[in-house]
N, C-alpha and C. Protein backbone atom coordinates (compact mmCIF):
# COMPACT_ATOMS: atom_id res chain seq x y z
N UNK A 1 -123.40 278.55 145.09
CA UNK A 1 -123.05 279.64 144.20
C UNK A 1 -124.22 279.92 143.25
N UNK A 2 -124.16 280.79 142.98
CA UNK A 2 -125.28 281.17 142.01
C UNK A 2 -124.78 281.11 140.69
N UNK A 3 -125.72 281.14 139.48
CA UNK A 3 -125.58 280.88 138.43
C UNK A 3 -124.89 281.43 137.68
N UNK A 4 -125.06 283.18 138.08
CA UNK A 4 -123.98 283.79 137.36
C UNK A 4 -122.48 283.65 137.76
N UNK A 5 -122.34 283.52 139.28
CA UNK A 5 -120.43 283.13 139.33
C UNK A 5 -120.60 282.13 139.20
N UNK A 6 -121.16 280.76 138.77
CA UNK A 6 -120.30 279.63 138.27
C UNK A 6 -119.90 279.70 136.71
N UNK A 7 -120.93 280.88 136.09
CA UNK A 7 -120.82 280.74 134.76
C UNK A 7 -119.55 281.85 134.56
N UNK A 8 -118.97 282.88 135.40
CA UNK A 8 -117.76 283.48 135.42
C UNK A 8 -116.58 282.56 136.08
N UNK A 9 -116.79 281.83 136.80
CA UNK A 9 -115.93 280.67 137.20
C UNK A 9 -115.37 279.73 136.22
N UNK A 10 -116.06 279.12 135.81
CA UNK A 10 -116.14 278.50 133.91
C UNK A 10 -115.21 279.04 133.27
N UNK A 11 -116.05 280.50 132.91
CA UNK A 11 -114.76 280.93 131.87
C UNK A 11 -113.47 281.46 132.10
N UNK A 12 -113.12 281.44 133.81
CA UNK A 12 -111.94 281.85 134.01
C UNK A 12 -111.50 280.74 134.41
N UNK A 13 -111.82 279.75 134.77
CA UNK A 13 -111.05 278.62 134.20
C UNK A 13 -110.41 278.05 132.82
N UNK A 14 -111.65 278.18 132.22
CA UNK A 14 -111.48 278.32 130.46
C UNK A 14 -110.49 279.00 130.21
N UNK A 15 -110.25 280.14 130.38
CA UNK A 15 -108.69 281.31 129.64
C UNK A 15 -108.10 280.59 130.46
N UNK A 16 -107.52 280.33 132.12
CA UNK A 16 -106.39 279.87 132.37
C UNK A 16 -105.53 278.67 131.70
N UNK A 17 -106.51 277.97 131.51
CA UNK A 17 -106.05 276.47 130.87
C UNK A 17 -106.05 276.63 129.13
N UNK A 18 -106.52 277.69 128.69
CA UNK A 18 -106.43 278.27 126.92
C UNK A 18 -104.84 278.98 127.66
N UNK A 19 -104.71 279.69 128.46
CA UNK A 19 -103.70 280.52 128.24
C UNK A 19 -102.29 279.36 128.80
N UNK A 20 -102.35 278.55 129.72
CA UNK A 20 -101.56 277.58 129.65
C UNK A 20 -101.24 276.86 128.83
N UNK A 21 -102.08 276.52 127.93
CA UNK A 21 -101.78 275.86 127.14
C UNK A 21 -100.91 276.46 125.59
N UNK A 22 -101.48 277.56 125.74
CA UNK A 22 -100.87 278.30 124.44
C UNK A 22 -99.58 279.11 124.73
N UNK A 23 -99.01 278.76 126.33
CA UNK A 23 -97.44 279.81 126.64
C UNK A 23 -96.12 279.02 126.27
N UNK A 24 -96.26 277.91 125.93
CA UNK A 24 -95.14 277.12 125.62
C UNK A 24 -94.57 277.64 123.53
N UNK A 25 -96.37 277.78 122.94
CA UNK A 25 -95.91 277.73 121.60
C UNK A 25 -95.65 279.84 121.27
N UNK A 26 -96.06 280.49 122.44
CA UNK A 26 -95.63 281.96 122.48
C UNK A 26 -94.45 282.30 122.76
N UNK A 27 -93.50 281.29 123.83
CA UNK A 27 -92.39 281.23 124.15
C UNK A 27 -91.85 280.94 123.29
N UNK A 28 -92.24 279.95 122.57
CA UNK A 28 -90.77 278.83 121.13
C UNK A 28 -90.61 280.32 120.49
N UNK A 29 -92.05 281.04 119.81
CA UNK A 29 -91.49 281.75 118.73
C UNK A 29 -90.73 283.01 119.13
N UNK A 30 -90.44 283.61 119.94
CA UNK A 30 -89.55 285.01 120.76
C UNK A 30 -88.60 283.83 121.61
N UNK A 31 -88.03 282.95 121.45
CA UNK A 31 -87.02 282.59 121.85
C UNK A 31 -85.78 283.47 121.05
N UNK A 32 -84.97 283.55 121.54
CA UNK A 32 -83.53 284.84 121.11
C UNK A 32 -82.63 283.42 120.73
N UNK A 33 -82.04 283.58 119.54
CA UNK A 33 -81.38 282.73 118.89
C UNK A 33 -79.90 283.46 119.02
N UNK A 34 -78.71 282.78 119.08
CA UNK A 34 -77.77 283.51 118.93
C UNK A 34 -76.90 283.29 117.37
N UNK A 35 -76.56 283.66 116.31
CA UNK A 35 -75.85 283.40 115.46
C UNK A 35 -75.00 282.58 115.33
N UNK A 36 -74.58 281.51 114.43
CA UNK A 36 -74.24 280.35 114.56
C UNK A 36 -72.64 280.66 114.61
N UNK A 37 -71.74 280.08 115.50
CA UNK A 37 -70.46 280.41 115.39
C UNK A 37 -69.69 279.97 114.51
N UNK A 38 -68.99 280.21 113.63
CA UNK A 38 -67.89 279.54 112.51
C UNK A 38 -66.12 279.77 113.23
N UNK A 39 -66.36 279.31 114.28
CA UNK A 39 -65.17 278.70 115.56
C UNK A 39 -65.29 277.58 115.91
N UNK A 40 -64.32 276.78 116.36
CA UNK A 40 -64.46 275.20 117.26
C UNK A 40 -64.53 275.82 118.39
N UNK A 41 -65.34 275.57 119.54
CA UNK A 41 -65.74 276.23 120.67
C UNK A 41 -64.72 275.34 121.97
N UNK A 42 -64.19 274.35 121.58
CA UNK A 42 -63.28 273.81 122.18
C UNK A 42 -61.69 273.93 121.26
N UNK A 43 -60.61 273.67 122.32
CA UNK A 43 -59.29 273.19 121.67
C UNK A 43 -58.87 271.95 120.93
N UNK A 44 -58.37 271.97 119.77
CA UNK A 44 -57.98 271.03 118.97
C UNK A 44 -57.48 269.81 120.15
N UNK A 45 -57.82 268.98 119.71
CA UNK A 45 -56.96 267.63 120.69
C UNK A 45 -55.81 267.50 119.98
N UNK A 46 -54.93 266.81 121.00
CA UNK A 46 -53.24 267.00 120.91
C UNK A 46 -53.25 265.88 120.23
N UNK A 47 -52.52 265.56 119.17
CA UNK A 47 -51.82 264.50 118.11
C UNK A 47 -50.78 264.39 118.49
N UNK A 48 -50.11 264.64 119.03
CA UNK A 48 -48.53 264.65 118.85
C UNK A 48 -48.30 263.15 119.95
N UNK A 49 -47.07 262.39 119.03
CA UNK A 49 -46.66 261.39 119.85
C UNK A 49 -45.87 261.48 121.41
N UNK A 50 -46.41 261.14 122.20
CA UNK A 50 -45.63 261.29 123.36
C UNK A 50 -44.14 261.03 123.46
C-alpha cells in the first residue's frame, strides 16, 4: 500500500473505534424514560385466613 492509503486507513480506523466507543455514552443520554408510576404494578397479596 502506499503511504497515502495507509495514512487514510489509520484514520478510518481511528473514527470507527472513536465512534464505537463514544455510542454507548450517546445512547444513555436519548434513552426515553417513562414517568414514574404512583400504582402497585402488581395485586395486593391475599391476607385473609384460609
Amino acid at each position: 500500500m502506499t503511504r497515502t492509503k495507509k495514512v487514510l486507513a489509520t484514520i478510518a480506523l481511528m473514527l470507527g473505534i472513536t465512534a464505537a466507543a463514544a455510542s454507548p455514552a450517546l445512547a444513555d443520554q436519548h434513552a426515553p424514560v417513562a414517568p414514574p408510576d404512583s400504582h402497585a404494578p402488581v395485586a395486593p397479596l391475599d391476607r385473609h385466613a384460609p
